[in-house]
N, C-alpha and C. Protein backbone atom coordinates (compact mmCIF):
# COMPACT_ATOMS: atom_id res chain seq x y z
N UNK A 1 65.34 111.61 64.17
CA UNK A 1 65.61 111.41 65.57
C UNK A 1 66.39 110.10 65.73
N UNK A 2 67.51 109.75 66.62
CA UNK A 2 68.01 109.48 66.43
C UNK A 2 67.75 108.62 67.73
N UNK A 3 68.27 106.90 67.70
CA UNK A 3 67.68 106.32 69.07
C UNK A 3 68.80 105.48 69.27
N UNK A 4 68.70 105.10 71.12
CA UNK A 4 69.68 104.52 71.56
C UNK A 4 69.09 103.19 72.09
N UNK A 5 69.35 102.40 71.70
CA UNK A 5 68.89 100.93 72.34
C UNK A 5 69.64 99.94 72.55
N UNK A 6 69.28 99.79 73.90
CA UNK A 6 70.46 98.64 74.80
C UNK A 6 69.51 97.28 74.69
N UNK A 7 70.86 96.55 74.63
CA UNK A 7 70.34 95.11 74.51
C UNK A 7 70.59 94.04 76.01
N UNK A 8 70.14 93.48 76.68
CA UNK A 8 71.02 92.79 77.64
C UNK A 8 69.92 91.16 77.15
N UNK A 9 71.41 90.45 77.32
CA UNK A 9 71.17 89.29 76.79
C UNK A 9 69.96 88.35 77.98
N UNK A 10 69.39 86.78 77.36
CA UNK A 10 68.34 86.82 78.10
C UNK A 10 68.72 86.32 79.17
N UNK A 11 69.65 85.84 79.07
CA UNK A 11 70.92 85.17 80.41
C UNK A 11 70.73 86.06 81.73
N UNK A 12 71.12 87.33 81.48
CA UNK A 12 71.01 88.24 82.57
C UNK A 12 69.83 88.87 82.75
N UNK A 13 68.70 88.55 81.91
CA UNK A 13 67.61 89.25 82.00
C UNK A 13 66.91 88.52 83.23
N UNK A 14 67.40 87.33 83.09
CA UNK A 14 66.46 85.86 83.83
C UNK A 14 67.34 85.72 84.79
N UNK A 15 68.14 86.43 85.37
CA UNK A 15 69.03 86.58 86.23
C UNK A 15 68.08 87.55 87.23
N UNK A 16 67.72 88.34 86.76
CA UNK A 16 67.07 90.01 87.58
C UNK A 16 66.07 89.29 88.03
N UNK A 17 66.43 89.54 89.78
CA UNK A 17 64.95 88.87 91.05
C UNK A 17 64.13 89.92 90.52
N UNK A 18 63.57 90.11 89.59
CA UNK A 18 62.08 90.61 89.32
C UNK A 18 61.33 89.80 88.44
N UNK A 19 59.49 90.38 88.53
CA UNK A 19 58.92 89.21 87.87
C UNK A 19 58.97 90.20 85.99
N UNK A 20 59.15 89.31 85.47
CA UNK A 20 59.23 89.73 83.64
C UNK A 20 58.35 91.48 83.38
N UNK A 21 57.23 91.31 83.62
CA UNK A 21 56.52 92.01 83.11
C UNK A 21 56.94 93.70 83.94
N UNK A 22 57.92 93.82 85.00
CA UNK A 22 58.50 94.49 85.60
C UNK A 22 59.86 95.02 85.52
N UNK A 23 60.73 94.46 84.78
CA UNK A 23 62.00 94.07 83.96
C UNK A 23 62.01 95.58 83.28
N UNK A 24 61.50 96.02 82.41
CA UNK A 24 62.12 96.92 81.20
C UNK A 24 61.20 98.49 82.49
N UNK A 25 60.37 98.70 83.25
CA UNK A 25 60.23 99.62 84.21
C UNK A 25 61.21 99.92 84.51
N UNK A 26 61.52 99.11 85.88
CA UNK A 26 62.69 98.78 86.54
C UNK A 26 63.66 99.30 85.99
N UNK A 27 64.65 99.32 85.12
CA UNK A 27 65.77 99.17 84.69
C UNK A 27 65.58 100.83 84.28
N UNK A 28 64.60 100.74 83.30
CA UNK A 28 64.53 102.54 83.15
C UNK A 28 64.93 103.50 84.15
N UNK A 29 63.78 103.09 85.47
CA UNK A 29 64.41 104.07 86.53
C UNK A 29 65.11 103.74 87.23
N UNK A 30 65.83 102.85 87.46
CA UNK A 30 67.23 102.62 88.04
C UNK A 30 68.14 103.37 87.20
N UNK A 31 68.24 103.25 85.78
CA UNK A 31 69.40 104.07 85.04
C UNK A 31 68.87 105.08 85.19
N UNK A 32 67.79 105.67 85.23
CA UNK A 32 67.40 107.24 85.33
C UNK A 32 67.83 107.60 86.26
N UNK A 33 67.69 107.28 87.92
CA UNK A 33 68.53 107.32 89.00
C UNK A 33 69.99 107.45 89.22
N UNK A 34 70.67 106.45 88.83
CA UNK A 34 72.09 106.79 88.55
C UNK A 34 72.85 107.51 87.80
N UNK A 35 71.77 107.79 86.82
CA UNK A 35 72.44 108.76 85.50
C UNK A 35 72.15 110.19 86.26
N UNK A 36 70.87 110.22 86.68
CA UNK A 36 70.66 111.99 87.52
C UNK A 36 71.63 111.92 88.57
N UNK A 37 71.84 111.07 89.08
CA UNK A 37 72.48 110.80 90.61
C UNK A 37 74.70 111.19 90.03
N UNK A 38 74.27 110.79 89.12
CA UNK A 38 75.83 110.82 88.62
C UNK A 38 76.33 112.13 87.62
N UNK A 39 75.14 113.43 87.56
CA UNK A 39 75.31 114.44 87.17
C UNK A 39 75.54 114.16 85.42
N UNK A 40 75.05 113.10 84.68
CA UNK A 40 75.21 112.65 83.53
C UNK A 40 73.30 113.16 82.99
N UNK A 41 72.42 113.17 83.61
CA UNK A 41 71.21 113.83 83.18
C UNK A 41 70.66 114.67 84.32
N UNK A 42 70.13 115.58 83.58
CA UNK A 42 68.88 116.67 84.36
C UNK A 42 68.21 115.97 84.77
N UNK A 43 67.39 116.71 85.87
CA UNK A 43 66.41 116.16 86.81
C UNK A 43 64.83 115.95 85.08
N UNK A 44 64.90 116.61 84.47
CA UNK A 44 63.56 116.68 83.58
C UNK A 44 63.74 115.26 82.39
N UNK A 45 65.36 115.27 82.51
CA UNK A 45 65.46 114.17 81.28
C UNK A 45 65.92 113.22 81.93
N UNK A 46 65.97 112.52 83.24
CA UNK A 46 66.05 111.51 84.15
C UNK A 46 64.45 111.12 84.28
N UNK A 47 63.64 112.04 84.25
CA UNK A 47 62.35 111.98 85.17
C UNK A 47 61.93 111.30 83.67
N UNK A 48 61.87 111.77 82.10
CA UNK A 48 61.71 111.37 81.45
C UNK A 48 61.72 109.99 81.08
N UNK A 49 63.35 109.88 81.54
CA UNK A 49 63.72 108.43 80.73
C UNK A 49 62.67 107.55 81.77
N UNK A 50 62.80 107.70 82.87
CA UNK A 50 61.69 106.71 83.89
C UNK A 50 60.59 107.01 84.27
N UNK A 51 60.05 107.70 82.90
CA UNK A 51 58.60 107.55 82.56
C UNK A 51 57.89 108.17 83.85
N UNK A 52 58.42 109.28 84.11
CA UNK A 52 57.66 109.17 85.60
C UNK A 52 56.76 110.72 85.68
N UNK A 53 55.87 111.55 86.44
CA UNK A 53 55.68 112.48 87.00
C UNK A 53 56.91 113.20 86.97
N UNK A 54 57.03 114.48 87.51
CA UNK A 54 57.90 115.38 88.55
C UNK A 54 58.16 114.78 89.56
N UNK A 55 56.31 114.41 90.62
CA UNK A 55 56.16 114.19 91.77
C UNK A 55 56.93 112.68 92.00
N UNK A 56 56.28 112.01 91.29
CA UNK A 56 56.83 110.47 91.40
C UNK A 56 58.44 110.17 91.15
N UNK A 57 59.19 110.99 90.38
CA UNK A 57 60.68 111.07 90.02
C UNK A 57 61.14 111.89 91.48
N UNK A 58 60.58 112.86 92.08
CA UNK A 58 60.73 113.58 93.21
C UNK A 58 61.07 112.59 94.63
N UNK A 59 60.02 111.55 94.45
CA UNK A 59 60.00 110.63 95.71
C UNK A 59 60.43 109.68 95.22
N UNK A 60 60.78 108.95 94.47
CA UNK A 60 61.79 108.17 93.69
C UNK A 60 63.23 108.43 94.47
N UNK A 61 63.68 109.50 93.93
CA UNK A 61 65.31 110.25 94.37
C UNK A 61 65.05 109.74 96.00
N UNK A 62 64.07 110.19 96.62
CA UNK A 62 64.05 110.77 98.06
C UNK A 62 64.04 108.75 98.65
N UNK A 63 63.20 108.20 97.66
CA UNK A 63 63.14 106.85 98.64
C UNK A 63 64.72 106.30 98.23
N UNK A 64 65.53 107.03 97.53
CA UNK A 64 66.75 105.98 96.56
C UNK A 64 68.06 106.94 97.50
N UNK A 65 67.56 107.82 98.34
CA UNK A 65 67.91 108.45 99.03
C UNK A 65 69.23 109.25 98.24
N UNK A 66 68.72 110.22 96.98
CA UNK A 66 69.48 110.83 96.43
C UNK A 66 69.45 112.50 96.28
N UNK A 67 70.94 113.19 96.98
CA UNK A 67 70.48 114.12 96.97
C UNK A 67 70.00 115.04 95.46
N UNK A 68 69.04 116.36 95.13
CA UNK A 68 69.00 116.32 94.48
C UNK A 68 69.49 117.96 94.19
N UNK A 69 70.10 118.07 92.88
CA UNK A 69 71.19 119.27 92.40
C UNK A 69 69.94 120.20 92.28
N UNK A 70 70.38 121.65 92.82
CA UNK A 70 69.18 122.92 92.13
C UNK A 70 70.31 123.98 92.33
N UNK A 71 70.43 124.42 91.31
CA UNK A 71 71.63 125.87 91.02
C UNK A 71 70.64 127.00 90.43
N UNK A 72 71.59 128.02 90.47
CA UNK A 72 70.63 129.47 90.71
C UNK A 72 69.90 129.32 89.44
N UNK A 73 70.24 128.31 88.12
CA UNK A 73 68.98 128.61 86.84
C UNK A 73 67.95 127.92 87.01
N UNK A 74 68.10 126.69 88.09
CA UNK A 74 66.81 125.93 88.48
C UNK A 74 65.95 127.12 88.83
N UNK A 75 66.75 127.71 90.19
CA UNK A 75 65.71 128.75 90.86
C UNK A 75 65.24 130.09 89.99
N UNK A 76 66.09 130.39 89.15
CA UNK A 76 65.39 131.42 88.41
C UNK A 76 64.49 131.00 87.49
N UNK A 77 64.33 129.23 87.14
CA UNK A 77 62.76 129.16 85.84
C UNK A 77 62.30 129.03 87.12
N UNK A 78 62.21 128.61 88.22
CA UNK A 78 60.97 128.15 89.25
C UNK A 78 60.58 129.86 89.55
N UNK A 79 61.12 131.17 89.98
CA UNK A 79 61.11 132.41 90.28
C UNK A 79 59.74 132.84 88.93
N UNK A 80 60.89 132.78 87.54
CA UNK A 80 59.86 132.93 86.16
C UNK A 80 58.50 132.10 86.36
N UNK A 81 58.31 130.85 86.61
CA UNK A 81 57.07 130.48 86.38
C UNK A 81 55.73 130.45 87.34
N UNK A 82 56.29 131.22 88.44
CA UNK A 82 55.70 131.62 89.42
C UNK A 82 55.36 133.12 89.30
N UNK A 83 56.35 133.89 88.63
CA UNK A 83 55.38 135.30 88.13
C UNK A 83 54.59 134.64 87.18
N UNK A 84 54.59 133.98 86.22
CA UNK A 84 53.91 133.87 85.39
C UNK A 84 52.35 133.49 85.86
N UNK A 85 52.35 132.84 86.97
CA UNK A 85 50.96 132.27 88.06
C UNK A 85 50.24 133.13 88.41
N UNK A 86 51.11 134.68 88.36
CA UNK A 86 50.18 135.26 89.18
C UNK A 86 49.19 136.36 88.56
């Protein structure tokens, strides 16, 4: 497996109005946000990278006020996993 790791120097780290221990959160779902928001990740591997729920990545978008993409294969696994419920 193969991994991607960003570095930002401590210059700009100590730059970011947040307190430290909030720093490497933060940044996750902000790029998770812009990367879903910018059609560069899925809603499942955005929600991933920022560690989050469905629900919590759901209201995330909605407080970051982003709309969010669903095309007919979204709706056909949501269709599939709802026969599967019943």
């Amino acid at each position: 497996m193969s991994r991607l790791v960003l570095e930002i120097s401590n210059d700009v780290a100590d730059s970011l109005q947040l307190p430290p221990p909030e720093r490497l959160s933060r940044l996750q779902r902000e790029l998770a946000v812009r990367l879903y928001q910018k059609g560069l990740l899925s809603f499942g591997k955005a929600r991933e990278l920022a560690q989050m729920t469905k629900w919590e990545f759901h209201s995330l978008l909605g407080n970051e006020d982003v709309e969010r993409s669903y095309d007919l294969e979204d709706l056909d696994n949501d269709l599939n996993t709802l026969e599967q419920l019943d």
